[in-house]
Protein backbone atom coordinates (compact mmCIF):
# COMPACT_ATOMS: atom_id res chain seq x y z
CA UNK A 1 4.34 -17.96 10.49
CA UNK A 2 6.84 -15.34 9.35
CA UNK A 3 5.13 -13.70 6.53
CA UNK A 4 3.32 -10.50 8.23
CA UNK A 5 0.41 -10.66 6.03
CA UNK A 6 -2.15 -13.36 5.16
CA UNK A 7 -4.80 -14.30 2.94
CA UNK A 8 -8.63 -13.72 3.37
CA UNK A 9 -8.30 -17.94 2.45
CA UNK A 10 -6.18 -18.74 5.57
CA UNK A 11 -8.26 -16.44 7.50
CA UNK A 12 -11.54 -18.03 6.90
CA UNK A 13 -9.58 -21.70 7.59
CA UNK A 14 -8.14 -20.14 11.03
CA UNK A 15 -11.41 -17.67 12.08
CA UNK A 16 -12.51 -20.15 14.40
CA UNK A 17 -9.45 -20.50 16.53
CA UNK A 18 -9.34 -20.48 20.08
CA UNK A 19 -6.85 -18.05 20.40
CA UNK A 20 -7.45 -15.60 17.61
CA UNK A 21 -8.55 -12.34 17.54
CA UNK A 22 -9.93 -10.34 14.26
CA UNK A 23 -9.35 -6.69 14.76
CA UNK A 24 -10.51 -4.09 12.41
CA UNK A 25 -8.45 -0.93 12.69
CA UNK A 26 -11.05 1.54 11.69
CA UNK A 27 -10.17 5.21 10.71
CA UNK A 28 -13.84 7.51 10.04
CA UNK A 29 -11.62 9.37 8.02
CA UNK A 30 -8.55 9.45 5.64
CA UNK A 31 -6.48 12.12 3.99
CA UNK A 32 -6.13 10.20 0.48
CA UNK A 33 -9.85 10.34 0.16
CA UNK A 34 -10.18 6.94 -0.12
CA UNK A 35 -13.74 5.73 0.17
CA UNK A 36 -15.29 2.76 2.52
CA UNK A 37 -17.48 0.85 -0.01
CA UNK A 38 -18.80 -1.03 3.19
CA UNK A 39 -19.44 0.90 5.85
CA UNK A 40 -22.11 -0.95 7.83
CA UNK A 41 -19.99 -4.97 7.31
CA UNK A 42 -17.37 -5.89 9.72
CA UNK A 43 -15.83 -9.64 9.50
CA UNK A 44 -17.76 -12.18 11.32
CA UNK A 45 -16.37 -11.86 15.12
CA UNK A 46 -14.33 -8.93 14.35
CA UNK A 47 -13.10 -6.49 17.35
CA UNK A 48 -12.71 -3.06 16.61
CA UNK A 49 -9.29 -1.28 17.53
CA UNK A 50 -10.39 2.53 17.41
CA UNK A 51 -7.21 4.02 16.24
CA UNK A 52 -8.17 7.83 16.64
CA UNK A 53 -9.69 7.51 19.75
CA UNK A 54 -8.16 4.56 22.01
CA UNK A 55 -5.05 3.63 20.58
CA UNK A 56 -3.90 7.19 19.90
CA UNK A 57 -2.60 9.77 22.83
CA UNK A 58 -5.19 12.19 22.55
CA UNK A 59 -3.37 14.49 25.07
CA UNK A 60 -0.84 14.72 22.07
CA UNK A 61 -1.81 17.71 19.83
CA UNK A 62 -1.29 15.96 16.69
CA UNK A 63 -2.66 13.13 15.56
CA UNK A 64 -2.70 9.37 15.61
CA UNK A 65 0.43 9.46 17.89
CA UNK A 66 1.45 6.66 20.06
CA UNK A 67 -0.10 6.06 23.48
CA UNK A 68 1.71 5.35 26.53
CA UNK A 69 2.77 1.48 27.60
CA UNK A 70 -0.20 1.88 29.95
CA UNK A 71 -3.07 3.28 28.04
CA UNK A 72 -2.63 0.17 25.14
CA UNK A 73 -2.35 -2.06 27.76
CA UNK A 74 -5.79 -1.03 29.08
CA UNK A 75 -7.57 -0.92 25.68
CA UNK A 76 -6.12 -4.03 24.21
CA UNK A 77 -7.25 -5.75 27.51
CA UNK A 78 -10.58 -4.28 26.88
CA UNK A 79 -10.89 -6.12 23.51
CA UNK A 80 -10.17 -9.39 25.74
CA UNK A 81 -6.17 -9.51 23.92
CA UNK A 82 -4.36 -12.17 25.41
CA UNK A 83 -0.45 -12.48 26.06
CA UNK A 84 -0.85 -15.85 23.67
CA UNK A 85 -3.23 -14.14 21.39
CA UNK A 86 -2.98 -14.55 17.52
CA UNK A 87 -3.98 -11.44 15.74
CA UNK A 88 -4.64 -10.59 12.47
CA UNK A 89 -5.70 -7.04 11.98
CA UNK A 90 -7.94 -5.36 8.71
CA UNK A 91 -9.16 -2.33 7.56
CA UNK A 92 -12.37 -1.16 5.45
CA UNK A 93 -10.28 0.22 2.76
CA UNK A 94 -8.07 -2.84 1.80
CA UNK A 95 -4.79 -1.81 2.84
CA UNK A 96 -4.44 1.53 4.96
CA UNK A 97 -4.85 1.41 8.58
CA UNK A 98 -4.47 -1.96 9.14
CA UNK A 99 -0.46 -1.59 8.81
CA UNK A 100 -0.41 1.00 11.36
CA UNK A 101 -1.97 -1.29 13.75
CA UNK A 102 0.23 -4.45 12.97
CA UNK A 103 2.65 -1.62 13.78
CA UNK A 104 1.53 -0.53 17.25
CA UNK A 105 1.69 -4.44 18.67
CA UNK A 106 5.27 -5.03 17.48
CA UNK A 107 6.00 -1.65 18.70
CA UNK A 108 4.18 -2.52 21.77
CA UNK A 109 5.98 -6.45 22.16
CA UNK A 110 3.70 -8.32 20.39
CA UNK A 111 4.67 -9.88 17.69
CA UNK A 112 1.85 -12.53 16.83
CA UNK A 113 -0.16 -9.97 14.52
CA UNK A 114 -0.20 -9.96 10.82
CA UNK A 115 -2.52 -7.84 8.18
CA UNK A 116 -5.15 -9.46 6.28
CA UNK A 117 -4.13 -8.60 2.61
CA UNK A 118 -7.15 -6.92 0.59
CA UNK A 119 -8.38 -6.23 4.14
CA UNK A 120 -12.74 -6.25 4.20
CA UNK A 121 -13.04 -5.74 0.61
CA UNK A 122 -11.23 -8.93 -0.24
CA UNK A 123 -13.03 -11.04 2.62
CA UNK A 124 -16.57 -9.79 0.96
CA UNK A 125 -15.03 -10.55 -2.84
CA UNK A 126 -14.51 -13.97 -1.93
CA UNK A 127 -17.87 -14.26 -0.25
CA UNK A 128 -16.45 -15.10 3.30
CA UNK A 129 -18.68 -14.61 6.57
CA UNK A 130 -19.97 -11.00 7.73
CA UNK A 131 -22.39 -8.94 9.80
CA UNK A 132 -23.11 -5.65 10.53
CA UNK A 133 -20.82 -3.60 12.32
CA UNK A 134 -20.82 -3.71 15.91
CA UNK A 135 -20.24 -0.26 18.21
CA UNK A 136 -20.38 -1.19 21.68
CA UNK A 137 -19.51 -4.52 23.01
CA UNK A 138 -17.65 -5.85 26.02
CA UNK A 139 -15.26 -8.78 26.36
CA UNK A 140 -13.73 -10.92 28.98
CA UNK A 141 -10.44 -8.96 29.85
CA UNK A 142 -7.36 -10.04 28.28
CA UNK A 143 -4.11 -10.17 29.95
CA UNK A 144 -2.09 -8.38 27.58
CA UNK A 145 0.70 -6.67 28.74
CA UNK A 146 2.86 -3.87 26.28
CA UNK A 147 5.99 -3.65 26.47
CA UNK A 148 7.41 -0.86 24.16
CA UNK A 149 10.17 -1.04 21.87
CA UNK A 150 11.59 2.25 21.52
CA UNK A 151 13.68 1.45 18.88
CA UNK A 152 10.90 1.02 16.43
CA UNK A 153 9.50 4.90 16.98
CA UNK A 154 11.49 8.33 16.22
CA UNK A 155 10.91 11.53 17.02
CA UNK A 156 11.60 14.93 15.48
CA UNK A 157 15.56 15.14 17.00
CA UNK A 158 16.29 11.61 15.69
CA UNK A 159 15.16 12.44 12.31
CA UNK A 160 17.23 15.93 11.95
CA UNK A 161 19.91 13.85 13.12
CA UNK A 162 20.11 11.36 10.07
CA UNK A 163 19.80 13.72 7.98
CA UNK A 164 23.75 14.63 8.34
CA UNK A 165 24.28 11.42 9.69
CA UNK A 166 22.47 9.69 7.02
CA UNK A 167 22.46 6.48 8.39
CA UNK A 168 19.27 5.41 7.45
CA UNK A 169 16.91 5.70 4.45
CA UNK A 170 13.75 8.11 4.78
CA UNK A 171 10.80 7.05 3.05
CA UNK A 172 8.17 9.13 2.44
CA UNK A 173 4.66 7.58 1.72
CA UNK A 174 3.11 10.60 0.69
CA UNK A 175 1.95 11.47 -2.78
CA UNK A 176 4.53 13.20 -5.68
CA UNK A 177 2.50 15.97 -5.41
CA UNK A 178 2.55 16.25 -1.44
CA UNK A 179 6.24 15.50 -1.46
CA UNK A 180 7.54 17.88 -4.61
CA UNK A 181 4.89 20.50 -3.17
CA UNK A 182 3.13 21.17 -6.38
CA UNK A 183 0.12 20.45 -3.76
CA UNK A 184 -0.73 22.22 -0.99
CA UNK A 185 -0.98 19.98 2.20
CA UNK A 186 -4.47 18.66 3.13
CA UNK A 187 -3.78 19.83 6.97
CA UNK A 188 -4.39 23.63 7.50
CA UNK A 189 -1.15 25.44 8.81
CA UNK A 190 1.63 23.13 7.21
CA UNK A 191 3.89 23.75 5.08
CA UNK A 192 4.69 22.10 1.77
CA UNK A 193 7.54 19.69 0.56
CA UNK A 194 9.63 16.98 2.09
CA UNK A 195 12.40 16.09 4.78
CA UNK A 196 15.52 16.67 2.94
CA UNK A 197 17.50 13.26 1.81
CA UNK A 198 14.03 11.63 2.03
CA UNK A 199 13.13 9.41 -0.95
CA UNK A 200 9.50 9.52 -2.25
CA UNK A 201 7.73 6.34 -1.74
CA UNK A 202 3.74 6.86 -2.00
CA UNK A 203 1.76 3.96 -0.73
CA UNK A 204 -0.33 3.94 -3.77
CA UNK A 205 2.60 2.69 -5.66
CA UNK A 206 3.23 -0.78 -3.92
CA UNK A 207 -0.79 -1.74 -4.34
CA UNK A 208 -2.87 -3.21 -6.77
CA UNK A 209 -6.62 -4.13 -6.20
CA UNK A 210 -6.14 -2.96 -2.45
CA UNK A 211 -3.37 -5.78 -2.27
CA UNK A 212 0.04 -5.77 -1.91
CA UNK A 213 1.86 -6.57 -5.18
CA UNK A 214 4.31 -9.13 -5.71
CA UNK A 215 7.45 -9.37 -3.89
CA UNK A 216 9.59 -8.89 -7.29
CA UNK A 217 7.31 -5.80 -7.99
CA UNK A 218 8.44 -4.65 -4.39
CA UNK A 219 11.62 -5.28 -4.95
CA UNK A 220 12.03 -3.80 -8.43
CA UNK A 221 10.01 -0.82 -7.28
CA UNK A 222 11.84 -0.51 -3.45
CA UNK A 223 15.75 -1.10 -4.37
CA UNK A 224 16.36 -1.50 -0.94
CA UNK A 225 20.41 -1.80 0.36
CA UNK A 226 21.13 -2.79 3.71
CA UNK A 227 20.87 0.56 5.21
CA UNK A 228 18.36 0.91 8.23
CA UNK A 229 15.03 2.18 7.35
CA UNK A 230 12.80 5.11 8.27
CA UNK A 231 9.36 5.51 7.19
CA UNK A 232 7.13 9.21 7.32
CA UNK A 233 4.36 10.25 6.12
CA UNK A 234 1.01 13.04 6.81
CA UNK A 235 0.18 11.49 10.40
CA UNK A 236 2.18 8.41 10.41
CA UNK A 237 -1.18 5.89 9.30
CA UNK A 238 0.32 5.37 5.70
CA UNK A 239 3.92 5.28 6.74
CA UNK A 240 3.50 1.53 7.94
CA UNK A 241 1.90 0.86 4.86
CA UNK A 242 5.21 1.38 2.54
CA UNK A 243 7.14 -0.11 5.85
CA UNK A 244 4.78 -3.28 5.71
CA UNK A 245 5.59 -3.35 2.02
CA UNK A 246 9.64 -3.41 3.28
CA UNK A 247 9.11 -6.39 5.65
CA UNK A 248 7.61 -8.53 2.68
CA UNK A 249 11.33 -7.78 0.86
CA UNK A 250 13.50 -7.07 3.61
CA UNK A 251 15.00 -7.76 7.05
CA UNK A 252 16.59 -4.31 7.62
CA UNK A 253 15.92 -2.49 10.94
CA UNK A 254 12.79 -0.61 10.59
CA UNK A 255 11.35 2.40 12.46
CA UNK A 256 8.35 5.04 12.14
CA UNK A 257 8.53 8.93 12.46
CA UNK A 258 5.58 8.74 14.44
CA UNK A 259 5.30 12.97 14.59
CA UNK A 260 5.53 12.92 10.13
CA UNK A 261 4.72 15.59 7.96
CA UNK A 262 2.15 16.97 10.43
CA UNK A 263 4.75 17.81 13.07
CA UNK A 264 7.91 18.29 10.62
CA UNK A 265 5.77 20.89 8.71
CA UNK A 266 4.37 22.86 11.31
CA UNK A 267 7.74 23.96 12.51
CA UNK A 268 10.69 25.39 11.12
CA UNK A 269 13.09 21.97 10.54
CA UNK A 270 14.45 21.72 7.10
CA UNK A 271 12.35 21.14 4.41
CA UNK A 272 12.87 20.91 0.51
């Protein structure tokens, strides 16, 4: 398999599998306001990967940023995530946080894991198996081990960097509004407007029906070149989103400014 994203069809035909492991990557909360239509349904056999509070480092003062090579090890071996496992990953919303997660294991080595397109809504349209959500639960422990790709995560430095350098693309999955600052920031404290040389790229754009459009609407949409690609956004959920949206079109290097807008605009870097 080398698309990263697959149909709520294959995943009914595969949701028996031996190997595979359904993981909802659930966020209580999101800054676009976007609202859970299900909130008490999970996919039959679904595991869920607790961005905010397991597979974040909560030591780190902002939010949703990457744990260490040691702390995902432990939780993804809590949800009984095997080395050999097959992974597809959703989210409540369609597509939102379920990127970010596909994300986190192919920053973390893994690169079995793909994105269920239309996420939970898209299973329950099509009348596929669920039950209520499940909070606690305990599995056999897997024998995952992460082994992070730096590469694939930027910080702060690397980002004022390409900005003279210019080497690679900034996209920015943030709203107009957000980016051209004729909207105050949803975050208390920041400041308003964008990276400068960034290029505005909100999520919103690439989606229809909480699926991904076509791959000649990407394309027209995108114009990608062969430059390297960096994606940013308010916390770095959406980011992978419009980066997901990339790897549908495109085999340029890819990375995430994991700090985004919430870092960038609580200091004083460059803005526009």
């Amino acid at each position: 398999m080398t698309n990263p994203i697959v149909s709520a069809a294959w995943l009914q035909e595969h949701l028996n599998d031996s190997n595979l492991i359904v993981l909802e990557a659930r966020l209580e909360q999101n800054q676009s306001n976007l609202e859970n239509q299900n909130p008490d349904l999970q996919i039959k056999g679904a595991r869920l990967f607790d961005i905010k509070n397991n597979f974040s480092d909560t030591n780190n003062p902002l939010p949703n940023t990457f744990p260490s090579e040691e702390k995902f090890t432990a939780e993804a071996q809590k949800l009984g995530i095997n080395s050999n496992s097959t992974i597809v990953v959703y989210d409540t919303l369609g597509i939102y946080s379920s990127p970010r997660a596909w994300w986190m294991f192919k920053a973390m080595g893994h690169s079995n894991v793909f994105v269920l397109d239309g996420g939970l809504p898209e299973w329950i349209k099509e009348g596929y198996p669920t039950e209520e959500q499940q909070q606690q639960t305990t599995y056999s422990k897997g024998n995952f081990t992460a082994k992070f790709q730096p590469e694939l995560i930027k910080n702060k430095e690397q980002i004022l960097e390409n900005i003279t350098t210019k080497e690679a693309v900034l996209m920015d999955a943030r709203s107009a509004d957000r980016f051209h600052a004729t909207l105050e920031e949803p975050r208390a404290g920041l400041r308003s407007g964008h990276i400068p040389g960034s290029i505005n790229t909100p999520f919103t754009e690439l989606q229809q029906d909480g699926k991904f459009k076509s791959t000649e609407e990407l394309k027209e949409i995108l114009k990608l070149n062969d430059q390297p690609l960096l994606f940013t956004c308010g916390s770095g959920i959406t980011a992978c989103i419009v980066l997901l949206a990339t790897e549908l079109i495109s085999d340029n290097p890819k990375a995430v400014y994991d700090g985004s807008w919430t870092e960038w605009g609580s200091t004083d870097l460059p803005i526009e």
